[in-house]
Protein backbone atom coordinates (compact mmCIF):
# COMPACT_ATOMS: atom_id res chain seq x y z
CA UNK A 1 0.00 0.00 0.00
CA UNK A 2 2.84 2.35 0.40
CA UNK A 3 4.48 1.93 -2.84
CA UNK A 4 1.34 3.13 -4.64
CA UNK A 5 0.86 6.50 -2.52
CA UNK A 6 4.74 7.24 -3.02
CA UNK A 7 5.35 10.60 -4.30
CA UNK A 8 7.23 9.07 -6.96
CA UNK A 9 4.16 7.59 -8.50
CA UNK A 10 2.11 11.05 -8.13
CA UNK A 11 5.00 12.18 -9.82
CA UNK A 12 5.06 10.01 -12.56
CA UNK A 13 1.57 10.70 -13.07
CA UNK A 14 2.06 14.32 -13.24
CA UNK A 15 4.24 13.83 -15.86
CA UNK A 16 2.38 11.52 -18.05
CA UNK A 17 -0.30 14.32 -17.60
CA UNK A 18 1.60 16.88 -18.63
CA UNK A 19 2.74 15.33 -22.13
CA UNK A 20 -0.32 13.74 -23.01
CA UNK A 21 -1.54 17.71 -22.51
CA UNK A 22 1.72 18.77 -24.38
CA UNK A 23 0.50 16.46 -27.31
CA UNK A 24 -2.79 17.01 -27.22
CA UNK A 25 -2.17 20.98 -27.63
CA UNK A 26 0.49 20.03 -30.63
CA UNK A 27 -2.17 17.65 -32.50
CA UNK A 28 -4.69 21.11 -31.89
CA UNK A 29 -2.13 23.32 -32.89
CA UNK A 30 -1.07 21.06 -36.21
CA UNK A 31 -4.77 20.89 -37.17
CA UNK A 32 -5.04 24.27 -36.74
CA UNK A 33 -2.55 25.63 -39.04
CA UNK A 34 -3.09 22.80 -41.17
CA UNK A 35 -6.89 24.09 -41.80
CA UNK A 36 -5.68 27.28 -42.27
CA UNK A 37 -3.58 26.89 -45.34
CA UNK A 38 -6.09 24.42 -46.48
CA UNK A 39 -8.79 27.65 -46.41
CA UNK A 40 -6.30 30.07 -47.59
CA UNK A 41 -6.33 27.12 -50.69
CA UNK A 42 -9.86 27.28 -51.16
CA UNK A 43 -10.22 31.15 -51.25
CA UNK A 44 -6.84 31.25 -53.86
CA UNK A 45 -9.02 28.06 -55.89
CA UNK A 46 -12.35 30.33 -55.69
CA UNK A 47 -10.02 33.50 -57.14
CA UNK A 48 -9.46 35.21 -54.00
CA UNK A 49 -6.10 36.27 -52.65
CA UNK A 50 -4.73 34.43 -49.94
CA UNK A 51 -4.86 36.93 -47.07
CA UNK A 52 -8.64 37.05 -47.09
CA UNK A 53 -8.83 33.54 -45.30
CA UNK A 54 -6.87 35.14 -42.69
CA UNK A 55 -8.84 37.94 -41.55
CA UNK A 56 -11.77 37.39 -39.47
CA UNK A 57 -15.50 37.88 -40.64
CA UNK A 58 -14.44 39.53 -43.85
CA UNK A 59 -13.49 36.26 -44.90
CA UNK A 60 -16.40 34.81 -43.85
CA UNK A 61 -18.37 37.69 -46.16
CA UNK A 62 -16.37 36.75 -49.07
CA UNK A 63 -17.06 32.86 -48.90
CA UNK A 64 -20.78 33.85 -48.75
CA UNK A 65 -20.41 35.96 -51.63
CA UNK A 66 -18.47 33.51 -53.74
CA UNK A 67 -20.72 30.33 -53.06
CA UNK A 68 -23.75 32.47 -53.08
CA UNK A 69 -24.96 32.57 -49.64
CA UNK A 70 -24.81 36.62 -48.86
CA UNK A 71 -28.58 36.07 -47.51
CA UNK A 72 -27.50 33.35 -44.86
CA UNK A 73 -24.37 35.31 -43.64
CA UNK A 74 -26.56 38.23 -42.94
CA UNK A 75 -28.94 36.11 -41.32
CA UNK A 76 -26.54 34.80 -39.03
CA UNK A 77 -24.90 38.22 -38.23
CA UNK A 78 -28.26 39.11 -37.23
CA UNK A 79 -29.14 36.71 -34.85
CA UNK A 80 -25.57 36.19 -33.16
CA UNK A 81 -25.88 40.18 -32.67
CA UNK A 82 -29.21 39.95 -31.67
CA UNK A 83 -28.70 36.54 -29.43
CA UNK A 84 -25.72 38.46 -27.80
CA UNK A 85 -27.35 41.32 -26.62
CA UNK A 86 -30.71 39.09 -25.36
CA UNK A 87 -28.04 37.07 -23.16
CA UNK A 88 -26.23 40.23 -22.33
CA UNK A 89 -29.88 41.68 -20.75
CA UNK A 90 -30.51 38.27 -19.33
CA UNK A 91 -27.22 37.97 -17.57
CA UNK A 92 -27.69 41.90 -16.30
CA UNK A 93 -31.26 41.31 -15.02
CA UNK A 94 -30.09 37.54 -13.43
CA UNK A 95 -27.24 39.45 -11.52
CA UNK A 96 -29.19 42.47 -10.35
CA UNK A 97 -32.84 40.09 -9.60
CA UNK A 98 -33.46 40.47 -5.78
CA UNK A 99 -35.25 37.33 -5.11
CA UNK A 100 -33.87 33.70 -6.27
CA UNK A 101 -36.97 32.99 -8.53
CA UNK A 102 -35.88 36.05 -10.57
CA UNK A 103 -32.73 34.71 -10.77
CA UNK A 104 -33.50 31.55 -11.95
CA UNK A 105 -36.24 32.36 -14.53
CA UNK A 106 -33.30 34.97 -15.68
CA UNK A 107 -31.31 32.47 -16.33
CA UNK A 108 -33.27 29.55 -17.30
CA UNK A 109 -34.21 31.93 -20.38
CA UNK A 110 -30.78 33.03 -20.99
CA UNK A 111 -29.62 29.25 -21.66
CA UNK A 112 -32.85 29.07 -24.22
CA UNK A 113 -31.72 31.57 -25.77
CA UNK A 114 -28.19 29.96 -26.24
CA UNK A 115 -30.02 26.77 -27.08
CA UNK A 116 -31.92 28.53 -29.56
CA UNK A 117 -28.85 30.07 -31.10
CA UNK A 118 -26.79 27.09 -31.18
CA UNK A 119 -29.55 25.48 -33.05
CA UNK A 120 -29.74 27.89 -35.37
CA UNK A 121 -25.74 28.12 -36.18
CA UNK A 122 -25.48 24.85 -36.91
CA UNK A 123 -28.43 24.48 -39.09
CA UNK A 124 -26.88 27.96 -41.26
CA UNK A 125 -23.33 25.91 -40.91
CA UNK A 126 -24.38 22.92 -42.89
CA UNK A 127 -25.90 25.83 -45.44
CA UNK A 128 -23.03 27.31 -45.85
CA UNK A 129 -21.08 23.71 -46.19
CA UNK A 130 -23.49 22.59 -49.10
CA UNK A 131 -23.23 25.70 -50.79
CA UNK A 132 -19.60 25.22 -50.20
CA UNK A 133 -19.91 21.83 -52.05
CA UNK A 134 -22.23 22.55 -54.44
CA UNK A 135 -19.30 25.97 -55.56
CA UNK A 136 -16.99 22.93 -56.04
CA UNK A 137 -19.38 20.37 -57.63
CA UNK A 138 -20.44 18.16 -55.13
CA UNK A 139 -23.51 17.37 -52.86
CA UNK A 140 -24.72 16.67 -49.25
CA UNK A 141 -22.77 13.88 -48.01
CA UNK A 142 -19.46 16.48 -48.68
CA UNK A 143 -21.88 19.10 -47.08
CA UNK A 144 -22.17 16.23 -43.58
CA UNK A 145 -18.36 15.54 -43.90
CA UNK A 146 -17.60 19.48 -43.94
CA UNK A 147 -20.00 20.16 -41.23
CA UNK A 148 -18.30 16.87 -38.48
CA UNK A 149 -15.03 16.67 -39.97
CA UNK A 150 -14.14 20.09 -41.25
CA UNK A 151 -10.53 19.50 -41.03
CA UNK A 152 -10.31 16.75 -43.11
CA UNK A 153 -12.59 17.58 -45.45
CA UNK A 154 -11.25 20.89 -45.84
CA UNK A 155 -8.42 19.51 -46.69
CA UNK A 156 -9.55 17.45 -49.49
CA UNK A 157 -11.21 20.31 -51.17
CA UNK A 158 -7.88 22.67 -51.31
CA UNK A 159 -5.67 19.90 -52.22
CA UNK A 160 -8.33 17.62 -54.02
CA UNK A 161 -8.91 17.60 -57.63
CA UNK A 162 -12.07 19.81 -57.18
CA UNK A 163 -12.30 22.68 -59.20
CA UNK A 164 -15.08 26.05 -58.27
CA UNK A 165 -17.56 25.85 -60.39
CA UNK A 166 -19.31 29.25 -59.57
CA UNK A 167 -18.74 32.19 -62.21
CA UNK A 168 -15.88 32.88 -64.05
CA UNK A 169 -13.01 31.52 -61.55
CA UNK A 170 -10.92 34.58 -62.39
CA UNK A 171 -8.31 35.18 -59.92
CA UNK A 172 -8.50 38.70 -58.07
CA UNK A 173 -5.21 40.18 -59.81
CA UNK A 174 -7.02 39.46 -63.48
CA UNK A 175 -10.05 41.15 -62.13
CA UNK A 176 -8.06 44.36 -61.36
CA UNK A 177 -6.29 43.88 -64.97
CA UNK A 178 -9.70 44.06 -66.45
CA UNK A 179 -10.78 47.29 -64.41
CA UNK A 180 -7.94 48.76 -65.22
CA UNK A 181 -8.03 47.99 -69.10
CA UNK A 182 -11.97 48.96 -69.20
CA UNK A 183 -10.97 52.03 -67.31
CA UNK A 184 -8.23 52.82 -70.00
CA UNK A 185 -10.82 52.02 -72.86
CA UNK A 186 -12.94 55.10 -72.23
């Protein structure tokens, strides 16, 4: 009984604990950066330059615009800007209630709303992943696979043999070439 409540094993312990977290933050960090370039692959595929994968909810505006789903992003701006604020006023009125049924009704609604917007996110997320398929020519079971396994499917499209099928696929430096010639036409 002693050898198993040495400090030596709570030591050992700590250790194992401490690289399976070291991994586990690696693996996290690999699929993170991993994802990235596989996005900043998909924007460069749909014509867009690189850098607008990096920067936050412009990029999201320009994937909606390029696989035609302007009307969803909007949508969802809406009601996480909306949902916010309701949980905001929630939380206030929860904080400041001076009797414990306030309280809890406070907060009982603030969780349905979060409920209610997590529901509705992921129902616009697998939108936006079919349109996202359908840009590059495929269907709903793509559209599942990007919406569970993002990373990996991700992935595939960037470095897959799937071509955008939306528009004319011309890349954002021939765009300005053309504004520039129609600009030196008149």
């Amino acid at each position: 009984m002693q050898i198993l409540l040495s400090s030596d094993t709570y030591g050992a312990l700590d250790a194992i604990m401490f690289f399976a977290g070291l991994f586990r933050h690696m693996g996290v960090l690999f699929v993170s950066i991993l994802s990235l370039v596989a996005y900043v692959k998909i924007y460069m595929k749909m014509g867009e330059p690189w850098w607008t994968a990096i920067i936050p909810i412009y990029s999201v505006y320009v994937l909606a615009k390029r696989i035609k789903a302007k009307t969803e992003f909007w949508i969802s701006l809406g009601i996480t800007v909306a949902c916010v604020v309701l949980y905001a006023v929630l939380y206030s009125v929860a904080i400041v209630a001076r009797s414990r049924s306030n309280f809890v009704t406070a907060m009982f609604l603030a969780v349905l709303v979060f409920i209610f917007y997590s529901f509705v996110q992921v129902i616009i997320t697998y939108i936006f992943n079919y349109k996202l398929a359908k840009a590059f020519g495929q269907g709903h079971g793509f559209a599942v696979g990007l919406l569970f396994l993002n990373a990996i499917f991700s992935i595939l499209l960037a470095f897959g043999n799937y071509n955008y099928v939306y528009e004319d696929n011309k890349t954002y430096f021939e765009k300005e070439f053309e504004e520039d010639s129609q600009i030196d036409n008149i």
